[in-house]
C-alpha atoms as a PDB file:
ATOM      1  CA  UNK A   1      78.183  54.613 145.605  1.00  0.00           C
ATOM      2  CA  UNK A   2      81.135  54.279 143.255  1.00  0.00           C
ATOM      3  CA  UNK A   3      85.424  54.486 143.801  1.00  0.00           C
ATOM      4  CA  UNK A   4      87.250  57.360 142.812  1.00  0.00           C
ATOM      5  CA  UNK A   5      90.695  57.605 141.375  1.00  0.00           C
ATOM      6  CA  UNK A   6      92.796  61.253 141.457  1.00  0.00           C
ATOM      7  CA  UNK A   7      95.650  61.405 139.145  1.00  0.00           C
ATOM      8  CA  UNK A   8      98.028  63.568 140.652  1.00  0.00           C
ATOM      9  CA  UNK A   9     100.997  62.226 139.233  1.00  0.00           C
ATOM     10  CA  UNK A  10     103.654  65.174 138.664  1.00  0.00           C
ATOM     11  CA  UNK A  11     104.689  65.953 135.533  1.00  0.00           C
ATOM     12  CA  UNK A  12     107.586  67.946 133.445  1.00  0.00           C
ATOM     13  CA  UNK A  13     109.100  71.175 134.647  1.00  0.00           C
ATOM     14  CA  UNK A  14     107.030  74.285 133.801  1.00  0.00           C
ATOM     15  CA  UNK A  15     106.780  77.886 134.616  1.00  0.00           C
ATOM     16  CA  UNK A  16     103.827  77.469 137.066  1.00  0.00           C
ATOM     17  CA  UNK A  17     105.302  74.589 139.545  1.00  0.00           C
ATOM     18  CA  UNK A  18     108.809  76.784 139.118  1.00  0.00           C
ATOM     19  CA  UNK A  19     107.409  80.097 140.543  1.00  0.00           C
ATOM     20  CA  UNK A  20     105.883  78.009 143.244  1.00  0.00           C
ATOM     21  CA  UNK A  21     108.439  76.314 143.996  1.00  0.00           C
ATOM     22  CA  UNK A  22     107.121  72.463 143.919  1.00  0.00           C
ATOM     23  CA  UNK A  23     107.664  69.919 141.543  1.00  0.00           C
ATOM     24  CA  UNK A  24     104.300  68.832 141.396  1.00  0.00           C
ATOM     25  CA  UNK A  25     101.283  71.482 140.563  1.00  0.00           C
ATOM     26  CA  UNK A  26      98.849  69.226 142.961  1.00  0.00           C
ATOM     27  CA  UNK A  27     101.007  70.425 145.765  1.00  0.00           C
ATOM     28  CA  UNK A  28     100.595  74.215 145.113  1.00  0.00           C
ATOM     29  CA  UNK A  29      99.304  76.011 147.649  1.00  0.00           C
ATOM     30  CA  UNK A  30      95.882  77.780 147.469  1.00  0.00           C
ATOM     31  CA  UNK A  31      95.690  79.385 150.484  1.00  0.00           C
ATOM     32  CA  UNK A  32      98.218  77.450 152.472  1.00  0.00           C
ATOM     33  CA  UNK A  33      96.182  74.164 151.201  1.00  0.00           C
ATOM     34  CA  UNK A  34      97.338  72.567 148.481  1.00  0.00           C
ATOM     35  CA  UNK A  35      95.295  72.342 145.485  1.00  0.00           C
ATOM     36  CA  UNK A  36      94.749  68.583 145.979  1.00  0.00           C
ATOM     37  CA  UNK A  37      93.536  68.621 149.691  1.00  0.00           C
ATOM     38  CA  UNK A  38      90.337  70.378 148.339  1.00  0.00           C
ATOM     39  CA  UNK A  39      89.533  67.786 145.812  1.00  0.00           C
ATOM     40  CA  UNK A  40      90.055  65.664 148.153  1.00  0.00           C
ATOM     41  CA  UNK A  41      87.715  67.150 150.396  1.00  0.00           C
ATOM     42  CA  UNK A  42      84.807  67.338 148.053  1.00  0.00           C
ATOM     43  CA  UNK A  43      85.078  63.872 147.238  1.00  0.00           C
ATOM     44  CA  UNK A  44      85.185  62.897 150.598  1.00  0.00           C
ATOM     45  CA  UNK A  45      81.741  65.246 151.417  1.00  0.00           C
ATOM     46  CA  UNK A  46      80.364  63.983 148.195  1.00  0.00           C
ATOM     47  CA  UNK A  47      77.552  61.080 148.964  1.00  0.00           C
ATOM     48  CA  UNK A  48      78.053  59.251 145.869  1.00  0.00           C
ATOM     49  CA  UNK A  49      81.346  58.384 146.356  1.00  0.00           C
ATOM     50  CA  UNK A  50      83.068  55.941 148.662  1.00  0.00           C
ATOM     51  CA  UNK A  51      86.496  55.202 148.028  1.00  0.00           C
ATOM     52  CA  UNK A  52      88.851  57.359 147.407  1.00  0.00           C
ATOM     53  CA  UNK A  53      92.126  56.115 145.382  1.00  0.00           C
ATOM     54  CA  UNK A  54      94.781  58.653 144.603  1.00  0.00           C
ATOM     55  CA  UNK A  55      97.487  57.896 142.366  1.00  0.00           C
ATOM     56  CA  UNK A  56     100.835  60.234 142.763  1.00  0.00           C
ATOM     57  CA  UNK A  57     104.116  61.017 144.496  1.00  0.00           C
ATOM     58  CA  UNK A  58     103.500  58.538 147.613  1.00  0.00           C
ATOM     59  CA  UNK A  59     105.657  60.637 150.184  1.00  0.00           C
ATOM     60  CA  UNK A  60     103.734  63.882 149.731  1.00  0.00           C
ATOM     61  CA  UNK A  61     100.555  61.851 149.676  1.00  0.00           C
ATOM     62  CA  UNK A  62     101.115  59.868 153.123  1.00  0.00           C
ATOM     63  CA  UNK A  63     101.832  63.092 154.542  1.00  0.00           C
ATOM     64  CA  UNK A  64      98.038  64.454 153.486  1.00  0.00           C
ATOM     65  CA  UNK A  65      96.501  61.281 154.671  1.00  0.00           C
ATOM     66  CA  UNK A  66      96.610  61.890 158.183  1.00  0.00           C
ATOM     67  CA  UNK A  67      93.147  60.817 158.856  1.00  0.00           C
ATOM     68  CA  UNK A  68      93.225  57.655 156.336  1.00  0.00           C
ATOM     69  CA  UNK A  69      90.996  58.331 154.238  1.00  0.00           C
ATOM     70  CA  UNK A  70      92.250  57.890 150.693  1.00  0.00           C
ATOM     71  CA  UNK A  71      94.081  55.153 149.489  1.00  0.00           C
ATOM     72  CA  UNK A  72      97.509  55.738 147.750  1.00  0.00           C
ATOM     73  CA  UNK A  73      99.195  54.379 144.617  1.00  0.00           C
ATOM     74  CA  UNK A  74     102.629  55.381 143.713  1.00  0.00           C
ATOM     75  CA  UNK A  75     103.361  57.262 140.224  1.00  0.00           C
ATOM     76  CA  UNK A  76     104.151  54.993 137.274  1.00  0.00           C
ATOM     77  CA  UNK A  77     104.566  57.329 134.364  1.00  0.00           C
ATOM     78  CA  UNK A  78     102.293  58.179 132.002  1.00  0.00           C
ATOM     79  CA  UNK A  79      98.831  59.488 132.391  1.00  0.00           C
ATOM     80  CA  UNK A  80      97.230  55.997 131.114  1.00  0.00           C
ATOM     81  CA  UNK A  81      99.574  53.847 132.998  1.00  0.00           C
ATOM     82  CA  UNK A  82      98.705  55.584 136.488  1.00  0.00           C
ATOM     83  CA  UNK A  83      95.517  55.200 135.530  1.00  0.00           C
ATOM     84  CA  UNK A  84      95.656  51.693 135.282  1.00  0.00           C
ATOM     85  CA  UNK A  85      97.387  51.593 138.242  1.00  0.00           C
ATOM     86  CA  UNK A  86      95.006  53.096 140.208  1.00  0.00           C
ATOM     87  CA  UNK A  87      91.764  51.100 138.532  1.00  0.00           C
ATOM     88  CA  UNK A  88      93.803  47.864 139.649  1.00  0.00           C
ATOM     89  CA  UNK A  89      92.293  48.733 143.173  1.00  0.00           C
ATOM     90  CA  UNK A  90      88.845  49.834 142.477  1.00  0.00           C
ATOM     91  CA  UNK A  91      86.224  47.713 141.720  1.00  0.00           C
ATOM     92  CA  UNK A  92      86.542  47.067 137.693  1.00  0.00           C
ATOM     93  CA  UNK A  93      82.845  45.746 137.031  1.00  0.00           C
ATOM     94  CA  UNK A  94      81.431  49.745 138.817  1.00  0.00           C
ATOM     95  CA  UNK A  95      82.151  52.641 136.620  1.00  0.00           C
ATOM     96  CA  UNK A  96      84.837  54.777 138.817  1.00  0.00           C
ATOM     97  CA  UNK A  97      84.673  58.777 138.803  1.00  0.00           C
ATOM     98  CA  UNK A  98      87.902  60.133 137.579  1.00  0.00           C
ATOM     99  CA  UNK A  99      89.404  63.444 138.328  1.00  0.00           C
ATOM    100  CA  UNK A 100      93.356  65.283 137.799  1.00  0.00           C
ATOM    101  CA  UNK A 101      94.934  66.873 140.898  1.00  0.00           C
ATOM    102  CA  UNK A 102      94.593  70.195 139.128  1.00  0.00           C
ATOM    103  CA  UNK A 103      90.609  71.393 139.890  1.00  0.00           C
ATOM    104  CA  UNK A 104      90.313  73.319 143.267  1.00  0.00           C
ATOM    105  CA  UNK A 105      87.440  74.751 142.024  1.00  0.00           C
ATOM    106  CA  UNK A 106      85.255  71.364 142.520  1.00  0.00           C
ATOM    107  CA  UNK A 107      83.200  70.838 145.601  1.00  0.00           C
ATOM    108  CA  UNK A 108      80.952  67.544 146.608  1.00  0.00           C
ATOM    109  CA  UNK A 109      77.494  69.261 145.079  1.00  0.00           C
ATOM    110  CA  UNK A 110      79.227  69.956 141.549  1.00  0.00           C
ATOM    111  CA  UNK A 111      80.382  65.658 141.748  1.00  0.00           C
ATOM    112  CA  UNK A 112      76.778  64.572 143.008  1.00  0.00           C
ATOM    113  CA  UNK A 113      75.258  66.615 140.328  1.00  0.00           C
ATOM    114  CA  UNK A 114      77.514  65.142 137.624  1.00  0.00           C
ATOM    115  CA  UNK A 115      76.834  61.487 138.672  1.00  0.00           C
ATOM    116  CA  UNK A 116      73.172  61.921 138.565  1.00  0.00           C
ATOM    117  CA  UNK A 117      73.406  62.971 134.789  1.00  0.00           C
ATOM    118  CA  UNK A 118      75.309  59.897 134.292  1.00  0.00           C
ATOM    119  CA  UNK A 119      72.386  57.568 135.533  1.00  0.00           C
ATOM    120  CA  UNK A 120      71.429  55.340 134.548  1.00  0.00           C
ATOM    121  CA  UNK A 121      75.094  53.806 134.385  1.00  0.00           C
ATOM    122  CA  UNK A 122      74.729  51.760 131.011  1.00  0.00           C
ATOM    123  CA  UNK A 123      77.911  52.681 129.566  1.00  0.00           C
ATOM    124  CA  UNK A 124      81.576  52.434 129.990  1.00  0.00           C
ATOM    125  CA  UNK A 125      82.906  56.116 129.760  1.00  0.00           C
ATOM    126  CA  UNK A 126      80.887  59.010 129.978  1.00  0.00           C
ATOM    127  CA  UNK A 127      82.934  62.487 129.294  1.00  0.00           C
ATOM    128  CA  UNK A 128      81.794  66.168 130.673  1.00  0.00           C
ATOM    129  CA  UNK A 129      80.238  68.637 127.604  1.00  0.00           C
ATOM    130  CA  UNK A 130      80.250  72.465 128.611  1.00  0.00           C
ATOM    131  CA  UNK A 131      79.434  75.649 125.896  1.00  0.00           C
ATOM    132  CA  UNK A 132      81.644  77.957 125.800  1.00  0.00           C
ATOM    133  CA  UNK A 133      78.885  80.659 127.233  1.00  0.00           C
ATOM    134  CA  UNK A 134      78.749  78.110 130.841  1.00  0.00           C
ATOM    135  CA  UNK A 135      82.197  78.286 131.014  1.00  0.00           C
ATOM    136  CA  UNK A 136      83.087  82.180 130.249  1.00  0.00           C
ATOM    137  CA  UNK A 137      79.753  83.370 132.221  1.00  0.00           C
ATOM    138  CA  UNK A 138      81.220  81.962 135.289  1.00  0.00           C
ATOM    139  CA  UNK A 139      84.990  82.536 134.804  1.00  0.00           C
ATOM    140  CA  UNK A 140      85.734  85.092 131.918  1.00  0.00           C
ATOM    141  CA  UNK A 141      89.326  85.134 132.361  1.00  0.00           C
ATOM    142  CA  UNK A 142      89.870  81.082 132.003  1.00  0.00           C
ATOM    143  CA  UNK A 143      91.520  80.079 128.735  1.00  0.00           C
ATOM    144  CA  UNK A 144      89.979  76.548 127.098  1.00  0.00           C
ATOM    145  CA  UNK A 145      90.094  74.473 124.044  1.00  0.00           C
ATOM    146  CA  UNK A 146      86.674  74.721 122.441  1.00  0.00           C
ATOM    147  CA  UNK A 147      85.857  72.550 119.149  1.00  0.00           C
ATOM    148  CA  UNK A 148      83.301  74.246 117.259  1.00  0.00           C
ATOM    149  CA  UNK A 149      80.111  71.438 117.066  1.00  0.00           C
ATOM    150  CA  UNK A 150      76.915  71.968 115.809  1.00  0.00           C
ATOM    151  CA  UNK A 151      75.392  72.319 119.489  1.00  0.00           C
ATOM    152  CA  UNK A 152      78.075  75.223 119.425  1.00  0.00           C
ATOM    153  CA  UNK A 153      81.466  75.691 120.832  1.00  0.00           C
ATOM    154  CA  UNK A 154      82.262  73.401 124.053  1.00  0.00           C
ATOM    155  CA  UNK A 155      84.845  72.174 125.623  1.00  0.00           C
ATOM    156  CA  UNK A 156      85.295  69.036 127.943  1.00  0.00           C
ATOM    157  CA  UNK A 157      85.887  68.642 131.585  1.00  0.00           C
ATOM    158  CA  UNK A 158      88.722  67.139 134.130  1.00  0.00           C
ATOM    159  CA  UNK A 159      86.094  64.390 135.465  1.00  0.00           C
ATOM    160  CA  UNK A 160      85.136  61.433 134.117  1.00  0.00           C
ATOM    161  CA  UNK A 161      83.120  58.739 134.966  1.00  0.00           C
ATOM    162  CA  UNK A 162      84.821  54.788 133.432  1.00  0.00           C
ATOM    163  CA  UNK A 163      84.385  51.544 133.695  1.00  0.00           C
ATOM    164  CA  UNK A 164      87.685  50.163 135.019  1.00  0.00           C
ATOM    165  CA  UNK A 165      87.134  46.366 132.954  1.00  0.00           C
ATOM    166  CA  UNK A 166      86.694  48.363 129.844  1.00  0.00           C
ATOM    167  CA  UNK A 167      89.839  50.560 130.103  1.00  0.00           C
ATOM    168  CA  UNK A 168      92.439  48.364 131.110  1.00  0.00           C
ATOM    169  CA  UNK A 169      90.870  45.926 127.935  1.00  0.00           C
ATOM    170  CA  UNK A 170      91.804  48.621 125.740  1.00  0.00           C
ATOM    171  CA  UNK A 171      94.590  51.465 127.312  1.00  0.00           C
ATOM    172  CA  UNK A 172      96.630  50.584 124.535  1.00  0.00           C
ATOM    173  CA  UNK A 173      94.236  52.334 121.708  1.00  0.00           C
ATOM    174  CA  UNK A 174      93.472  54.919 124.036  1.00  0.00           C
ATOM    175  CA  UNK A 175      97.362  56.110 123.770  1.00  0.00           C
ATOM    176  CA  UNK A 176      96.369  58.206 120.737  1.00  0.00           C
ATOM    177  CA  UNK A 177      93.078  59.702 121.881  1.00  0.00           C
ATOM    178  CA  UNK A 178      94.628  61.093 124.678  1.00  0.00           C
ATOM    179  CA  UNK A 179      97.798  62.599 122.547  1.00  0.00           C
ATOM    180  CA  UNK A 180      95.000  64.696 120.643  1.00  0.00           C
ATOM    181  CA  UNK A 181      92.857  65.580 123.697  1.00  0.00           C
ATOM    182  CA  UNK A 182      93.715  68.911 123.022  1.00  0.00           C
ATOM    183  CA  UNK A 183      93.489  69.317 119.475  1.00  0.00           C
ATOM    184  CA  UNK A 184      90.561  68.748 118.090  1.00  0.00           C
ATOM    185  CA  UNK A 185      91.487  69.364 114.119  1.00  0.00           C
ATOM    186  CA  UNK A 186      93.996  66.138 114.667  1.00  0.00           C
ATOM    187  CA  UNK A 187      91.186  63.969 116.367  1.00  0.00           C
ATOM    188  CA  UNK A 188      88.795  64.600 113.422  1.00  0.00           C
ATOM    189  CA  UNK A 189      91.689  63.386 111.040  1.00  0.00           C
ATOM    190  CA  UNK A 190      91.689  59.810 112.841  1.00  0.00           C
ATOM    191  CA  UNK A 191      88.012  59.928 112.483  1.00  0.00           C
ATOM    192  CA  UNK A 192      86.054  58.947 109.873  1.00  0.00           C
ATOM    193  CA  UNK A 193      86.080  61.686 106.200  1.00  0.00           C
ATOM    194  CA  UNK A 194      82.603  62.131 106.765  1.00  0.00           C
ATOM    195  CA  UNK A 195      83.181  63.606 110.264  1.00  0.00           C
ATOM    196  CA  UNK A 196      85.643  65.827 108.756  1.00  0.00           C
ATOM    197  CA  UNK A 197      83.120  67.140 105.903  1.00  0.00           C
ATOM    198  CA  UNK A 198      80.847  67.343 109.151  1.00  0.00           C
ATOM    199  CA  UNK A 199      82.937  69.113 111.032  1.00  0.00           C
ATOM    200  CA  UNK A 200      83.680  71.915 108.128  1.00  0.00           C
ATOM    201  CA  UNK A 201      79.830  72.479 106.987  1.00  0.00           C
ATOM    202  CA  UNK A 202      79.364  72.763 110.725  1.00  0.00           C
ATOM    203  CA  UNK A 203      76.766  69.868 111.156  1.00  0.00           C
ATOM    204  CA  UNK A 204      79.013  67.656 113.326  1.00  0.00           C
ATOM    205  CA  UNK A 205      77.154  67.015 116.187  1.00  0.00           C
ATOM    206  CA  UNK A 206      77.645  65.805 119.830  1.00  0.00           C
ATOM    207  CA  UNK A 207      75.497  62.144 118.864  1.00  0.00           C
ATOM    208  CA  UNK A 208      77.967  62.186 115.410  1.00  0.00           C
ATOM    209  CA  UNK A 209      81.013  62.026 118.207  1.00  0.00           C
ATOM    210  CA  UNK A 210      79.662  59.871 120.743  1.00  0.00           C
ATOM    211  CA  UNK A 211      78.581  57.161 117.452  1.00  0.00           C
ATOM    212  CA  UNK A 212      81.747  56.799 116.026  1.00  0.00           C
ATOM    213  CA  UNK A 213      84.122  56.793 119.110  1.00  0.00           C
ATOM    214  CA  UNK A 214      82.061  54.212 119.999  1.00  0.00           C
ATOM    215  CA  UNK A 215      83.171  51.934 117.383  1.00  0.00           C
ATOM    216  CA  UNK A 216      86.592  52.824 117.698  1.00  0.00           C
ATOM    217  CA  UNK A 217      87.328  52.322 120.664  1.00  0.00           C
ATOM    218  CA  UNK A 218      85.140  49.376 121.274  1.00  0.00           C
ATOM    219  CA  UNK A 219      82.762  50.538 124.264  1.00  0.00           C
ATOM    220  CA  UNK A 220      79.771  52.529 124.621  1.00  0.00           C
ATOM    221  CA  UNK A 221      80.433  56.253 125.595  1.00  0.00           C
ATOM    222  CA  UNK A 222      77.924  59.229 126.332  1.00  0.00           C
ATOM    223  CA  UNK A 223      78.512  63.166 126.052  1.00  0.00           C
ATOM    224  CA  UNK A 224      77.121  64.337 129.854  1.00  0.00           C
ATOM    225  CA  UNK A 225      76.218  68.074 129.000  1.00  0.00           C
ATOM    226  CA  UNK A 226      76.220  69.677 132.128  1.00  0.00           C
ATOM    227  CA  UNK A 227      76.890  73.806 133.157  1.00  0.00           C
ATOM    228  CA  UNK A 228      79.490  72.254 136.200  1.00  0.00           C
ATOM    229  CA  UNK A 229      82.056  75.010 135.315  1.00  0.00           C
ATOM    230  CA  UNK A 230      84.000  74.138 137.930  1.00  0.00           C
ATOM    231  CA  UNK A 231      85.253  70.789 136.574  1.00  0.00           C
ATOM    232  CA  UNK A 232      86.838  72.948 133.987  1.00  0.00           C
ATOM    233  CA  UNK A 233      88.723  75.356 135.729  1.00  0.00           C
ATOM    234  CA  UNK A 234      92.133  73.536 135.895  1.00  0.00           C
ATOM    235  CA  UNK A 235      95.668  75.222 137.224  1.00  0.00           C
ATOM    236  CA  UNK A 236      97.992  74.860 134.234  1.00  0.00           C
ATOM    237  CA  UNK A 237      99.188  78.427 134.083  1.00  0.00           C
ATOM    238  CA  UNK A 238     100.043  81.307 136.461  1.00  0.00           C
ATOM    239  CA  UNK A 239      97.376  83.237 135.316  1.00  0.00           C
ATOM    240  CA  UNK A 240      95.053  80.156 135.870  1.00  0.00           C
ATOM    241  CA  UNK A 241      96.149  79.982 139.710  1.00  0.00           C
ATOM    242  CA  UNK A 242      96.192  84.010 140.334  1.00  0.00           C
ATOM    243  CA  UNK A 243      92.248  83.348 138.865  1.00  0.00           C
ATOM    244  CA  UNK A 244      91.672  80.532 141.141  1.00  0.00           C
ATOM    245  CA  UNK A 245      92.941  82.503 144.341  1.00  0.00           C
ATOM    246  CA  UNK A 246      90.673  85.162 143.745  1.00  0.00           C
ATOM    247  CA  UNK A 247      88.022  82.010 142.895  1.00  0.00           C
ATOM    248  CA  UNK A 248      88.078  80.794 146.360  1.00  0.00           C
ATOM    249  CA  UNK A 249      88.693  83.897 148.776  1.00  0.00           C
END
């Protein structure tokens, strides 16, 4: 069994948490639940996990955790720096599973299934792969980032599995990864030229990726292609939420 960290830090202002009156989109409600009591509830039904670390506004957060069983971390900023926060209690040696506030969609078989592609756990990130046919067969109406690979066009998840020792080594260079998460054409340009030429004859490759951001960022990583749409069905828009409603009815 491994920890768990949620990042469900709130962010800047936007349309979404403005029509819905909150200033955190965790703490929409889907249903009269908000979106992060059900990721919080497949975790906790999920038998590869154990605990359960959640890193966001503390107040709203104590108030959920009337049973005790998640541990909280008050908000420190940035996406990287909550994350740190939150590895600080898990155990750094394990890999940890981790997940954004913003996936209602997820349930404990869709986690299970994702850590058993991960085994044997011999590396120190592994990241979510999904075509763009998984993701549109399921839920037509989402909107994603897809970078066109030779595999096809796929797009990443909102999971993760890390190795805490690794990250907190090295959250500095990870700073500008996570800037170009989504933009693909400005990740390539960090990359090496001959990903680029790659990348325009259409040969780059999922191997190509995992090889050289590898070396940059000093660890060993692995693509996990899975079809567990539901890891990529995050709330970011209103039309994303209106989906997601109709999703879980």
């Amino acid at each position: 069994m491994i920890d768990a960290v949620v990042l469900a830090g709130g962010g800047k202002p936007e349309p979404l948490t403005e029509q819905e009156g909150v200033s955190n989109k965790a703490f929409i409600k889907l249903h009269n639940k908000p979106i992060i009591a059900y990721i919080l509830d497949a975790l906790h039904q999920a038998g590869s996990i154990d605990r359960i670390i959640v890193v966001g506004p503390q107040k709203e957060l104590e108030d959920l955790n009337e049973k005790d069983f998640f541990d909280i971390v008050a908000e420190q900023g940035s996406m990287l720096d909550n994350l740190a926060a939150g590895f600080e209690l898990a155990d750094t040696e394990k890999p940890c599973l981790v997940v954004t506030g913003d996936i209602p969609l997820i349930n404990a078989e869709v986690i299970d299934q994702f850590l058993e592609l991960c085994n044997p756990l011999e590396h120190d990130l592994y990241y979510p792969v999904l075509t763009r046919e998984a993701c549109l067969e399921r839920f037509p109406e989402t909107e994603r980032t897809y970078v066109r690979l030779k595999e096809g066009h796929v797009t990443g998840g909102n999971i993760g599995l890390v190795r805490p020792a690794w990250f907190l080594d090295n959250k500095d260079r990870l700073e500008m990864f996570i800037s170009y998460r989504k933009k693909p054409l400005k990740l390539l340009r960090i990359l090496p030229i001959s990903l680029g030429i790659k990348y325009l004859l259409k040969t780059l490759s999922i191997k190509d990726l995992e090889y050289h951001l590898s070396r940059l960022l000093f660890l060993k990583a692995k693509a996990v292609i899975c079809d567990c749409v539901e890891i990529a069905v995050d709330v970011d828009k209103i039309s994303d939420l209106e989906m997601v409603k109709k999703a879980i009815m």
